[in-house]
ModelCIF file with pLDDT and N, C-alpha, C, O atoms, coordinates in Angstrom:
data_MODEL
#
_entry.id   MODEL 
#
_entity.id                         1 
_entity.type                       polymer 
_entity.pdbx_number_of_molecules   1 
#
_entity_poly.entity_id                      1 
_entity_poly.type                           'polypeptide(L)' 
_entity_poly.nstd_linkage                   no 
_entity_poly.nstd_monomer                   no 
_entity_poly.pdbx_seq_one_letter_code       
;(UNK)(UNK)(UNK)(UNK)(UNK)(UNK)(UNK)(UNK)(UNK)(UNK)(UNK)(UNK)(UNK)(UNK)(UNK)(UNK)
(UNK)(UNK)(UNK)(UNK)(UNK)(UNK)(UNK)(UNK)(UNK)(UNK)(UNK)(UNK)(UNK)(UNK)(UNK)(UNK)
(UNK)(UNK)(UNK)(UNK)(UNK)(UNK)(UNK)(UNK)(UNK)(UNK)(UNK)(UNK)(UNK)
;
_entity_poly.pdbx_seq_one_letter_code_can   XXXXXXXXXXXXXXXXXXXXXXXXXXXXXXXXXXXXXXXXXXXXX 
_entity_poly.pdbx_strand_id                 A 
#
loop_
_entity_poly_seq.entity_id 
_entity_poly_seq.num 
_entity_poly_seq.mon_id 
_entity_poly_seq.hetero 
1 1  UNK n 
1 2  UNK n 
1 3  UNK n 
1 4  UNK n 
1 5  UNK n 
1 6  UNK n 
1 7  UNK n 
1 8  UNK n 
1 9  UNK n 
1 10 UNK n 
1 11 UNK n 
1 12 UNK n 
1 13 UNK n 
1 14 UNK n 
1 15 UNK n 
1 16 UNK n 
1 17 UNK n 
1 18 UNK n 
1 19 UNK n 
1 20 UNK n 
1 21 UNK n 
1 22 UNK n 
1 23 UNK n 
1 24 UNK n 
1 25 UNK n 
1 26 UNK n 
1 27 UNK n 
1 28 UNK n 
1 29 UNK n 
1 30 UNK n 
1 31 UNK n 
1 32 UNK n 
1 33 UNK n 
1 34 UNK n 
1 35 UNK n 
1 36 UNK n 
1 37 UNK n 
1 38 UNK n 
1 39 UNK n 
1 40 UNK n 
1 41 UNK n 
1 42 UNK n 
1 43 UNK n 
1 44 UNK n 
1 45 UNK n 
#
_struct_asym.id          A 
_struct_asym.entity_id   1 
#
loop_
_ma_qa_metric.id 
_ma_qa_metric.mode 
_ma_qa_metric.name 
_ma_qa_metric.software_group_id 
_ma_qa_metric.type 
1 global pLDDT . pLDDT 
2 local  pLDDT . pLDDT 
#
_ma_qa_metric_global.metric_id      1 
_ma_qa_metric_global.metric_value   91.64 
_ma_qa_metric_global.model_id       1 
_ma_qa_metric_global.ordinal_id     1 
#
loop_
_ma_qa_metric_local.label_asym_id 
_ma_qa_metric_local.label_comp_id 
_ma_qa_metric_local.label_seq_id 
_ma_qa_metric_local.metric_id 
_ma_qa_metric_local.metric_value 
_ma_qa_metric_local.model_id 
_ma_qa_metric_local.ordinal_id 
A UNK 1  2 41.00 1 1  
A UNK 2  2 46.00 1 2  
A UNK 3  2 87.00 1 3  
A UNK 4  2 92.00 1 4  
A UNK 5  2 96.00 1 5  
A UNK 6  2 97.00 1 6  
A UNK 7  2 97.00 1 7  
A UNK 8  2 98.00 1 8  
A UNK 9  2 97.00 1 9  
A UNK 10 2 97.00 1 10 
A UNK 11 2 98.00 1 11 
A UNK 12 2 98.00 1 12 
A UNK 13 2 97.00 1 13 
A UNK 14 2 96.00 1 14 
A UNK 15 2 93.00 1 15 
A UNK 16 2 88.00 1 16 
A UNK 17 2 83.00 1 17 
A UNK 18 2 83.00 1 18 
A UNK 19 2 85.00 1 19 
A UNK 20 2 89.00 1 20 
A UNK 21 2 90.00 1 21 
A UNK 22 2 90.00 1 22 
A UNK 23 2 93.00 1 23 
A UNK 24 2 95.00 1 24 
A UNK 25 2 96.00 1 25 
A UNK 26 2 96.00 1 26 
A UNK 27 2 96.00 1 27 
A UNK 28 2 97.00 1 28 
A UNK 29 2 97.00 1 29 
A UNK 30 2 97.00 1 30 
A UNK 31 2 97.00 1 31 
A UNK 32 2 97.00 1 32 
A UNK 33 2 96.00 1 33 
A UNK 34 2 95.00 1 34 
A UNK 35 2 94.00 1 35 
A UNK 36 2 95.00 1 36 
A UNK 37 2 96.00 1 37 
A UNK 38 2 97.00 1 38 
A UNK 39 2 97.00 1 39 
A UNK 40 2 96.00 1 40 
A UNK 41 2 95.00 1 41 
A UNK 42 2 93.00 1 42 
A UNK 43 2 91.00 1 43 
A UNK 44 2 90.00 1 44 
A UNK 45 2 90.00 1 45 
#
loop_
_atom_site.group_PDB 
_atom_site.id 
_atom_site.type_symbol 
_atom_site.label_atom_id 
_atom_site.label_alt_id 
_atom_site.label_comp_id 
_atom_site.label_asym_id 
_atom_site.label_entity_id 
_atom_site.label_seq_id 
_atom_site.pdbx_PDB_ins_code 
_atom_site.Cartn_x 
_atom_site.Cartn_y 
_atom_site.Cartn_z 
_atom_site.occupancy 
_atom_site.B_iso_or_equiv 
_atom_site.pdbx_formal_charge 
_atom_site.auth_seq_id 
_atom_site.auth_comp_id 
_atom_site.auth_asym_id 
_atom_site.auth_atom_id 
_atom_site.pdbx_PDB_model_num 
ATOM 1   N N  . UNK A 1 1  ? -106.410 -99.568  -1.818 1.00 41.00 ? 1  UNK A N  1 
ATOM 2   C CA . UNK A 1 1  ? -105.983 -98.495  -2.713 1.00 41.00 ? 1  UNK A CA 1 
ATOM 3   C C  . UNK A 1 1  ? -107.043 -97.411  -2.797 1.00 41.00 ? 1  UNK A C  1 
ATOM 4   O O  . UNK A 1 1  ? -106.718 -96.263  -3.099 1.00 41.00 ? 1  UNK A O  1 
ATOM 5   N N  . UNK A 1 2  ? -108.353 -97.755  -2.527 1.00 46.00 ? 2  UNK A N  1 
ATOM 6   C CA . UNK A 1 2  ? -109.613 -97.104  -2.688 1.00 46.00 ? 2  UNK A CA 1 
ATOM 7   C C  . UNK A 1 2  ? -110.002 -96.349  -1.400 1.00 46.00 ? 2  UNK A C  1 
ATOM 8   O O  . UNK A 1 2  ? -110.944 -95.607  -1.121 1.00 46.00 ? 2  UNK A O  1 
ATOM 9   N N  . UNK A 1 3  ? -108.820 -96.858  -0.645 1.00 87.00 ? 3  UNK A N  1 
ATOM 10  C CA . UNK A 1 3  ? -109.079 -95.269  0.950  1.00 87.00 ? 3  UNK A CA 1 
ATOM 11  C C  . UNK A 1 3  ? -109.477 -96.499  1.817  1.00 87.00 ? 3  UNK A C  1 
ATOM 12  O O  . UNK A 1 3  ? -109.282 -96.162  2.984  1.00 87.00 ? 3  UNK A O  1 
ATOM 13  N N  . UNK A 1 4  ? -110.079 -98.129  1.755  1.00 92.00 ? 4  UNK A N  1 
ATOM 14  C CA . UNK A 1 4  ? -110.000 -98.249  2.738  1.00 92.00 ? 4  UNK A CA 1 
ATOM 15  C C  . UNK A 1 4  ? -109.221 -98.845  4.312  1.00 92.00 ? 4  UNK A C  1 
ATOM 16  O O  . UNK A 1 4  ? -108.283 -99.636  4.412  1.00 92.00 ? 4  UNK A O  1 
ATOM 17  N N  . UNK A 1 5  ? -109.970 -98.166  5.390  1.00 96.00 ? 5  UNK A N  1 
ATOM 18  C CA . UNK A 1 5  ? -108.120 -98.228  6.284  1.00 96.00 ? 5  UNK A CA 1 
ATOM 19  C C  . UNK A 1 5  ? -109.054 -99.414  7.484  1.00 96.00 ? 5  UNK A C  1 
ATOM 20  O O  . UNK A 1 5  ? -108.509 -100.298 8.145  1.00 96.00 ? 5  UNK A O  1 
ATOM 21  N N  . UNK A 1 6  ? -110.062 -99.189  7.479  1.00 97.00 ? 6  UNK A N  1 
ATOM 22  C CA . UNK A 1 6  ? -110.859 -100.399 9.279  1.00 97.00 ? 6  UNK A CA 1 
ATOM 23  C C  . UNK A 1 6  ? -111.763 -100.856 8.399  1.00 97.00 ? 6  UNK A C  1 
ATOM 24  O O  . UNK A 1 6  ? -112.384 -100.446 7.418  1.00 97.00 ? 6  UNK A O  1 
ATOM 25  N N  . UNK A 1 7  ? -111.648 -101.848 9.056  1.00 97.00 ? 7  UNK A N  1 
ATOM 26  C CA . UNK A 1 7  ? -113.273 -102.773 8.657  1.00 97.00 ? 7  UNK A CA 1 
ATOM 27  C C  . UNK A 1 7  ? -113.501 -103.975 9.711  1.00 97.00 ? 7  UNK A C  1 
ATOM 28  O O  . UNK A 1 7  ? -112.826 -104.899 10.164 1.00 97.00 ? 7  UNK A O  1 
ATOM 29  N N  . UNK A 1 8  ? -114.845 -103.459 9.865  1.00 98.00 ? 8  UNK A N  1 
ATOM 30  C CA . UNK A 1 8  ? -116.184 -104.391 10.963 1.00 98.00 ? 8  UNK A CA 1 
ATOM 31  C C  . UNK A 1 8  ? -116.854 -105.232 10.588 1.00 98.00 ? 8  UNK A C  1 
ATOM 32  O O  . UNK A 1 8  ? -117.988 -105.003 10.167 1.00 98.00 ? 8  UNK A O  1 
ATOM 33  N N  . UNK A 1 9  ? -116.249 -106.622 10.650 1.00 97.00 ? 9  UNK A N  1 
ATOM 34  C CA . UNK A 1 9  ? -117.306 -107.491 9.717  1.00 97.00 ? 9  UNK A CA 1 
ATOM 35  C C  . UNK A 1 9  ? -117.979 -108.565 11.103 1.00 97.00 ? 9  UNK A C  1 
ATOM 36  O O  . UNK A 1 9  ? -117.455 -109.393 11.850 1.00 97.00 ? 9  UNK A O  1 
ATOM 37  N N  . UNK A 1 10 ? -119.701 -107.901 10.906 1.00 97.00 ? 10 UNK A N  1 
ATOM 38  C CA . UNK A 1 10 ? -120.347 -108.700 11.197 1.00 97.00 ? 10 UNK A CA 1 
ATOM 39  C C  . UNK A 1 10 ? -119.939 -108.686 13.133 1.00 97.00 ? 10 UNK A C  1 
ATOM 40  O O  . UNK A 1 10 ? -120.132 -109.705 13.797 1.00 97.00 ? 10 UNK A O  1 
ATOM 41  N N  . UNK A 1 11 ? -119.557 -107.795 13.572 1.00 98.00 ? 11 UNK A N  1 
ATOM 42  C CA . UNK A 1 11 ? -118.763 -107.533 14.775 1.00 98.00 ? 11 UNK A CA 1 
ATOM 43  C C  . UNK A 1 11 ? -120.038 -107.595 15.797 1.00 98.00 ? 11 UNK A C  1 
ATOM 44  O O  . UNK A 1 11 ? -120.892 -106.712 15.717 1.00 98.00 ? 11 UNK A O  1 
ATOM 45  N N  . UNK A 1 12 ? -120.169 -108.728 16.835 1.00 98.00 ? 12 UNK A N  1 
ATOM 46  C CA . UNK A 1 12 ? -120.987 -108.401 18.228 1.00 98.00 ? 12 UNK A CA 1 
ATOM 47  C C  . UNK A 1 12 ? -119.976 -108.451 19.511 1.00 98.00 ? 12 UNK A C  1 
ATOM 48  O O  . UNK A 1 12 ? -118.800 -108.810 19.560 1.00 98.00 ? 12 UNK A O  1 
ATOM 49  N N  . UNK A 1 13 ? -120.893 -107.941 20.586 1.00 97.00 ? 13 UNK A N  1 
ATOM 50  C CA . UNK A 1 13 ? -119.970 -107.841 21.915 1.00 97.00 ? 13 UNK A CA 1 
ATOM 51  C C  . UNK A 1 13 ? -120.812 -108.090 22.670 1.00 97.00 ? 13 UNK A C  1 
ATOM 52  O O  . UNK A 1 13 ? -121.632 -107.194 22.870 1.00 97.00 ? 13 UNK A O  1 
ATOM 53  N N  . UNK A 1 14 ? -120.906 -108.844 23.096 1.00 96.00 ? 14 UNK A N  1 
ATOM 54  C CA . UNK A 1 14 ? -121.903 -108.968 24.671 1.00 96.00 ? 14 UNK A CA 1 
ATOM 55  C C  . UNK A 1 14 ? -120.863 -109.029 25.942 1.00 96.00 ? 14 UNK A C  1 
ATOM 56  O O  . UNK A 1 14 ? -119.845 -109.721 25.934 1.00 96.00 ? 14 UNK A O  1 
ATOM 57  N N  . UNK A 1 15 ? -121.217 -108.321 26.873 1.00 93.00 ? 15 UNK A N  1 
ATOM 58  C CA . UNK A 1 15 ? -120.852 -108.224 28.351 1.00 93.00 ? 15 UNK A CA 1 
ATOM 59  C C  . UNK A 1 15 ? -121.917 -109.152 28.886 1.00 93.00 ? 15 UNK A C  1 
ATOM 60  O O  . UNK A 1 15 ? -123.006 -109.402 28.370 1.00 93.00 ? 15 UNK A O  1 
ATOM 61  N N  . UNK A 1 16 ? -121.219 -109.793 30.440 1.00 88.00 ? 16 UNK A N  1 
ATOM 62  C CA . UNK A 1 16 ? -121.932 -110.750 31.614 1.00 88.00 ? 16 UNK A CA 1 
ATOM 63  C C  . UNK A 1 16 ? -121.818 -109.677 32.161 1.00 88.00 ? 16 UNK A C  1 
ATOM 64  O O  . UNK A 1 16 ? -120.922 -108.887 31.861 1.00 88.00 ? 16 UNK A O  1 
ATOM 65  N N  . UNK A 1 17 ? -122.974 -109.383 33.338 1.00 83.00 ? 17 UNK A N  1 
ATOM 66  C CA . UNK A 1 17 ? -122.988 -108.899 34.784 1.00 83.00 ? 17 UNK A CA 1 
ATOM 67  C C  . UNK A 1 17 ? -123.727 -109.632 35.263 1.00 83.00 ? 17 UNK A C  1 
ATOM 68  O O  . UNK A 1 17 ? -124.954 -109.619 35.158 1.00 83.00 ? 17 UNK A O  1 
ATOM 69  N N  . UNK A 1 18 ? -122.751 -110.705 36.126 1.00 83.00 ? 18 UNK A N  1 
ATOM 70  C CA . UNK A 1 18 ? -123.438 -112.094 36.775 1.00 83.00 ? 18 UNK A CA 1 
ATOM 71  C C  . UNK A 1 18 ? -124.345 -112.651 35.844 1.00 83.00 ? 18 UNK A C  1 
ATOM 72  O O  . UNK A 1 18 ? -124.113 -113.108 34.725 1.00 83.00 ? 18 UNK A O  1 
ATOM 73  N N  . UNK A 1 19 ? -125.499 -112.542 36.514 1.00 85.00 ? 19 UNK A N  1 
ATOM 74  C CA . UNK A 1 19 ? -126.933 -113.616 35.216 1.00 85.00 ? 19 UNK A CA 1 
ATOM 75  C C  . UNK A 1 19 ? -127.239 -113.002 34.510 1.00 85.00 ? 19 UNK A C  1 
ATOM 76  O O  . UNK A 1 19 ? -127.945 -113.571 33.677 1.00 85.00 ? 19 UNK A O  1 
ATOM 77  N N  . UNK A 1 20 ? -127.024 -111.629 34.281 1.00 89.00 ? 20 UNK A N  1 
ATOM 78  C CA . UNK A 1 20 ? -127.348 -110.511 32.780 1.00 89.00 ? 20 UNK A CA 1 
ATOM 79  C C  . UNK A 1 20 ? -126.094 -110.593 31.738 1.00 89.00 ? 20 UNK A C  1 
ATOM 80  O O  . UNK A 1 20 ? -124.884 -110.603 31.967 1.00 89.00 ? 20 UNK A O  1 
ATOM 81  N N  . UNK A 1 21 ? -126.682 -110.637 30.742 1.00 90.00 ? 21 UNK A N  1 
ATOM 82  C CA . UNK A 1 21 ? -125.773 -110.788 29.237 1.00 90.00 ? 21 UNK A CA 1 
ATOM 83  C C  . UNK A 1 21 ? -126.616 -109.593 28.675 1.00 90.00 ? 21 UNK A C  1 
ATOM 84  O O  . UNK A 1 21 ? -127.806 -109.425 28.411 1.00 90.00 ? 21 UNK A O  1 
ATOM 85  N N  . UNK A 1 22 ? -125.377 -108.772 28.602 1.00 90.00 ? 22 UNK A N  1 
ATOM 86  C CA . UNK A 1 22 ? -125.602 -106.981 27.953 1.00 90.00 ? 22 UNK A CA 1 
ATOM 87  C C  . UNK A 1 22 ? -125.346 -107.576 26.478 1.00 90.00 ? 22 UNK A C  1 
ATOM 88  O O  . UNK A 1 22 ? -124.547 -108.497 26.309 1.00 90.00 ? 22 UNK A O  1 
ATOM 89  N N  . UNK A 1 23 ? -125.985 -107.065 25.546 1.00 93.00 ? 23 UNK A N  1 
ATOM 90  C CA . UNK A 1 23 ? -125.192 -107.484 24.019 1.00 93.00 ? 23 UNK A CA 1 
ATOM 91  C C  . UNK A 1 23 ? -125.231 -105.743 23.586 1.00 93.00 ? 23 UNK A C  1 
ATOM 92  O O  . UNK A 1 23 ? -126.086 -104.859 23.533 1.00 93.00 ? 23 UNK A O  1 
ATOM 93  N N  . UNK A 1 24 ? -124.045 -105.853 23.377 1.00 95.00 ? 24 UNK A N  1 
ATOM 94  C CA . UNK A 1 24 ? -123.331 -104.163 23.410 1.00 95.00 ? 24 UNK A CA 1 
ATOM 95  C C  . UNK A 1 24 ? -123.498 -103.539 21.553 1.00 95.00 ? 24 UNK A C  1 
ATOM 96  O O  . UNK A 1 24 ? -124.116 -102.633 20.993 1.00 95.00 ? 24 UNK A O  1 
ATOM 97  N N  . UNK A 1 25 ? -122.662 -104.514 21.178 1.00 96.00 ? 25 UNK A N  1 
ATOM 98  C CA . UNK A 1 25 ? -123.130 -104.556 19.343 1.00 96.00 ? 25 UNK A CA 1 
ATOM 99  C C  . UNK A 1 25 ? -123.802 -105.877 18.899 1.00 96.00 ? 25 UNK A C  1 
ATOM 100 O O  . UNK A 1 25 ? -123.432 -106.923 19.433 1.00 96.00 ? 25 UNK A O  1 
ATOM 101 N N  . UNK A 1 26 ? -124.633 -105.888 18.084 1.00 96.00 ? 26 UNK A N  1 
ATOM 102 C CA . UNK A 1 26 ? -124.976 -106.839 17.164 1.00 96.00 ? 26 UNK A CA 1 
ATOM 103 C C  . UNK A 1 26 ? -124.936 -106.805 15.937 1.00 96.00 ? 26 UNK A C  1 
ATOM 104 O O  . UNK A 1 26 ? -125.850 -106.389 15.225 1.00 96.00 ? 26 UNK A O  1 
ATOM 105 N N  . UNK A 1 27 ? -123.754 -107.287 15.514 1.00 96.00 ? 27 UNK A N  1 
ATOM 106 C CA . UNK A 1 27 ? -123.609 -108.201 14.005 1.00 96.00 ? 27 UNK A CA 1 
ATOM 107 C C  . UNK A 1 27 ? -123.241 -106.535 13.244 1.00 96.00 ? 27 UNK A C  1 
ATOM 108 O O  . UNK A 1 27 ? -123.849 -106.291 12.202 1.00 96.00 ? 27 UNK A O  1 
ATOM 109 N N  . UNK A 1 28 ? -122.490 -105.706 13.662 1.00 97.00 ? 28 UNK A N  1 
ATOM 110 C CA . UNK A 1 28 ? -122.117 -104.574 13.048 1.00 97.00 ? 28 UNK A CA 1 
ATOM 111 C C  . UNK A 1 28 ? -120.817 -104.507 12.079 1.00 97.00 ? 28 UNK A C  1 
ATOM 112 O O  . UNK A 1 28 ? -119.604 -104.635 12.242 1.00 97.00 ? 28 UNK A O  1 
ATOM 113 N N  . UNK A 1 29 ? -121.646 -104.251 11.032 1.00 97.00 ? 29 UNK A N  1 
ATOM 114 C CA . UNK A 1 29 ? -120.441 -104.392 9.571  1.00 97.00 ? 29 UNK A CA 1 
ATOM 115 C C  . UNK A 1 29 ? -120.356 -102.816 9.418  1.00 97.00 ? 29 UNK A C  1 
ATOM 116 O O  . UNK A 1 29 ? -121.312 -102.043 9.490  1.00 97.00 ? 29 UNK A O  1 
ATOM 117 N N  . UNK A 1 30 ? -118.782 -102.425 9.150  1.00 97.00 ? 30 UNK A N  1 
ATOM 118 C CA . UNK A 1 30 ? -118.651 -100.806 8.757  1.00 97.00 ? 30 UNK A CA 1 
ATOM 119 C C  . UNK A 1 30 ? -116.969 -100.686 8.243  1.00 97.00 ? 30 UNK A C  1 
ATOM 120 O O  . UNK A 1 30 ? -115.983 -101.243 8.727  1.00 97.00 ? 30 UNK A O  1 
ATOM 121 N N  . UNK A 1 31 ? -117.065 -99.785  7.135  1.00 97.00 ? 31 UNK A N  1 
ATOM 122 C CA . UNK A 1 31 ? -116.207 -99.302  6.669  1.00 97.00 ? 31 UNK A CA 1 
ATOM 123 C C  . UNK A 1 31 ? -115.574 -97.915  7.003  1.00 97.00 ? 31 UNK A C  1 
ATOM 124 O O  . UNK A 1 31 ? -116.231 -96.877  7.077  1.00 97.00 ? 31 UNK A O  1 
ATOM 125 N N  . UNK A 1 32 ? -114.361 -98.000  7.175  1.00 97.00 ? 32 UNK A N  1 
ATOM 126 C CA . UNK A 1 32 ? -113.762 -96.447  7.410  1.00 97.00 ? 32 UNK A CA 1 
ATOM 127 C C  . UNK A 1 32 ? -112.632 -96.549  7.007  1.00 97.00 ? 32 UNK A C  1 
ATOM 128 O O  . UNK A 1 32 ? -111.704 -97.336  7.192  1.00 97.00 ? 32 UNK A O  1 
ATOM 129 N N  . UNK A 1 33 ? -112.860 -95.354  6.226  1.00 96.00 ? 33 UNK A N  1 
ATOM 130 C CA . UNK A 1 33 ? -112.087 -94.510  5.013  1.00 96.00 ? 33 UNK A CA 1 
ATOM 131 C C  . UNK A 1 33 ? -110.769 -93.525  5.369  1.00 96.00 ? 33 UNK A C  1 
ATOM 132 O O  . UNK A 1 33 ? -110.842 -92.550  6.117  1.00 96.00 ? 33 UNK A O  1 
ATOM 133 N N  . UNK A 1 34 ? -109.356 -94.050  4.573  1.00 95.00 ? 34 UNK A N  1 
ATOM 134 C CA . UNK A 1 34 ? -108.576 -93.274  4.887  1.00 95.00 ? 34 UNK A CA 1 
ATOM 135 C C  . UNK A 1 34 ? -108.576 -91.896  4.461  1.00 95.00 ? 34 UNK A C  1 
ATOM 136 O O  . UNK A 1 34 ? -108.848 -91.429  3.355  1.00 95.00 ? 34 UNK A O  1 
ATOM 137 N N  . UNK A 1 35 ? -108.085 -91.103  5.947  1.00 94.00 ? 35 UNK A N  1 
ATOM 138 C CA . UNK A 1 35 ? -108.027 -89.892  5.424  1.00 94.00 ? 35 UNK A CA 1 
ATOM 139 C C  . UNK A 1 35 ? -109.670 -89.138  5.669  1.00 94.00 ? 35 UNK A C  1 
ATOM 140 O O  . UNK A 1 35 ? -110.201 -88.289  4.952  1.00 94.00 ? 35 UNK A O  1 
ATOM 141 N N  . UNK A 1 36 ? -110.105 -89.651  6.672  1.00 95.00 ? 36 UNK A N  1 
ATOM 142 C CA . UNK A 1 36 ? -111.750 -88.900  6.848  1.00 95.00 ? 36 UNK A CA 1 
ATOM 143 C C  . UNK A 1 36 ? -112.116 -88.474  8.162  1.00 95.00 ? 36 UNK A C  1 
ATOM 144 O O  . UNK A 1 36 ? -111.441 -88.443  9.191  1.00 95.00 ? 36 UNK A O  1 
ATOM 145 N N  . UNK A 1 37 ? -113.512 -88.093  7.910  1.00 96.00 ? 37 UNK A N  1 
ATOM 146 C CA . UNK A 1 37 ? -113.846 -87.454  9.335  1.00 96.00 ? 37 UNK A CA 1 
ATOM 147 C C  . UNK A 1 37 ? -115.195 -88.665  9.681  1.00 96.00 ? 37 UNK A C  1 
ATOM 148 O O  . UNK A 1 37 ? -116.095 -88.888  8.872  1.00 96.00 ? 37 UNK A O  1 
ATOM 149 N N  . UNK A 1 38 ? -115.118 -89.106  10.569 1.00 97.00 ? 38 UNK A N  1 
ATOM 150 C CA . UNK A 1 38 ? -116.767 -89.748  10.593 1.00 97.00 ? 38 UNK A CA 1 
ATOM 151 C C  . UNK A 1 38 ? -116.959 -89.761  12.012 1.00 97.00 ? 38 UNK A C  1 
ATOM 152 O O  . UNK A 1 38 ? -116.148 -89.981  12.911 1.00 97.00 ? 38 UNK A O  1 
ATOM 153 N N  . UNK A 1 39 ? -118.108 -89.504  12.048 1.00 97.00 ? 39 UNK A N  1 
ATOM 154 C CA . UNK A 1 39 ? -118.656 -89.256  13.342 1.00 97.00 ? 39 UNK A CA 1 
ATOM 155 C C  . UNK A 1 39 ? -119.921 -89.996  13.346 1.00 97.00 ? 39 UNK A C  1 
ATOM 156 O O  . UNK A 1 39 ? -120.857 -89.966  12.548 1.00 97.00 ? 39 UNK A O  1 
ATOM 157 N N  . UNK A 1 40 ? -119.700 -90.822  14.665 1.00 96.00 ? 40 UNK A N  1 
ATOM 158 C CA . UNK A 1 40 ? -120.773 -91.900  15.360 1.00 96.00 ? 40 UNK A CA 1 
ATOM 159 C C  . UNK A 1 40 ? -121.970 -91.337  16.064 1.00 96.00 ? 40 UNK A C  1 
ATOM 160 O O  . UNK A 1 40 ? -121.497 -90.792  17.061 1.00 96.00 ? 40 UNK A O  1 
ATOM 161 N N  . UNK A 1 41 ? -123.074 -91.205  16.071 1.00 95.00 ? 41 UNK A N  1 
ATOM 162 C CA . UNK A 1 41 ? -123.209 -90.581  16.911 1.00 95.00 ? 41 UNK A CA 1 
ATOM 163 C C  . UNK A 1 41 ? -124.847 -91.670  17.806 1.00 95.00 ? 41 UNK A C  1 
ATOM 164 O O  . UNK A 1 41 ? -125.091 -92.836  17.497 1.00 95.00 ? 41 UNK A O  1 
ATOM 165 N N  . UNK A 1 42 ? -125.488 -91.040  18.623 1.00 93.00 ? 42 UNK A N  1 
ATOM 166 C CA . UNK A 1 42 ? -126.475 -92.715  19.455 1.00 93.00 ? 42 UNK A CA 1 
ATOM 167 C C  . UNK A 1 42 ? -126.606 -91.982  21.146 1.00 93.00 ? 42 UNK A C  1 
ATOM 168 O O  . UNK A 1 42 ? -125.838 -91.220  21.734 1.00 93.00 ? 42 UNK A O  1 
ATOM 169 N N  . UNK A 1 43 ? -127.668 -92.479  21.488 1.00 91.00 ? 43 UNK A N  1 
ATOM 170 C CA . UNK A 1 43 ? -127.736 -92.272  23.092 1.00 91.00 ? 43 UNK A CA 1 
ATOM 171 C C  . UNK A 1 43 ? -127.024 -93.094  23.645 1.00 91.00 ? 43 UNK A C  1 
ATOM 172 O O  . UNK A 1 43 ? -126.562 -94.126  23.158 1.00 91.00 ? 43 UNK A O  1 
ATOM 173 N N  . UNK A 1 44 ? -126.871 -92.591  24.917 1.00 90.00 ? 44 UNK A N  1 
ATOM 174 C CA . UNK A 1 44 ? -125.999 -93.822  25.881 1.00 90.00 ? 44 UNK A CA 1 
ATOM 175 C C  . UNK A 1 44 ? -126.657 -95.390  25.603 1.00 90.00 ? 44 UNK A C  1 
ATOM 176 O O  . UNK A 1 44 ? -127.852 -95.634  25.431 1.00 90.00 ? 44 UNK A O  1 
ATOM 177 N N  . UNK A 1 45 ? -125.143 -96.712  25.612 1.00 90.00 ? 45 UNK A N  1 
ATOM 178 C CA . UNK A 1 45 ? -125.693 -97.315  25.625 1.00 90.00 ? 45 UNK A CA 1 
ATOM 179 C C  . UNK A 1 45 ? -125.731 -97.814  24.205 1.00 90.00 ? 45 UNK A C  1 
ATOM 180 O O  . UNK A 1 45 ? -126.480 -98.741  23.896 1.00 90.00 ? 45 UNK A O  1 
#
């Protein structure tokens, strides 16, 4: 009721390339709000 519309709880991703394990997110919690603008922003990667 309070606007919110996504939520990230605690969210990781790791990719394999063969014997490498990429970990893409770690443990990322986030809220997003209906009806907004939000912008991510980070270097490649």
């Amino acid at each position: 009721a309070n606007g919110t519309l996504l939520r990230l709880e605690n969210v990781s991703k790791t990719f394999r390339m063969g014997e490498v394990k990429v970990e893409a997110l770690r443990e990322v919690s986030l809220d997003v709000y209906a009806g907004e603008f939000l912008v991510m922003v980070g270097p490649s990667g």
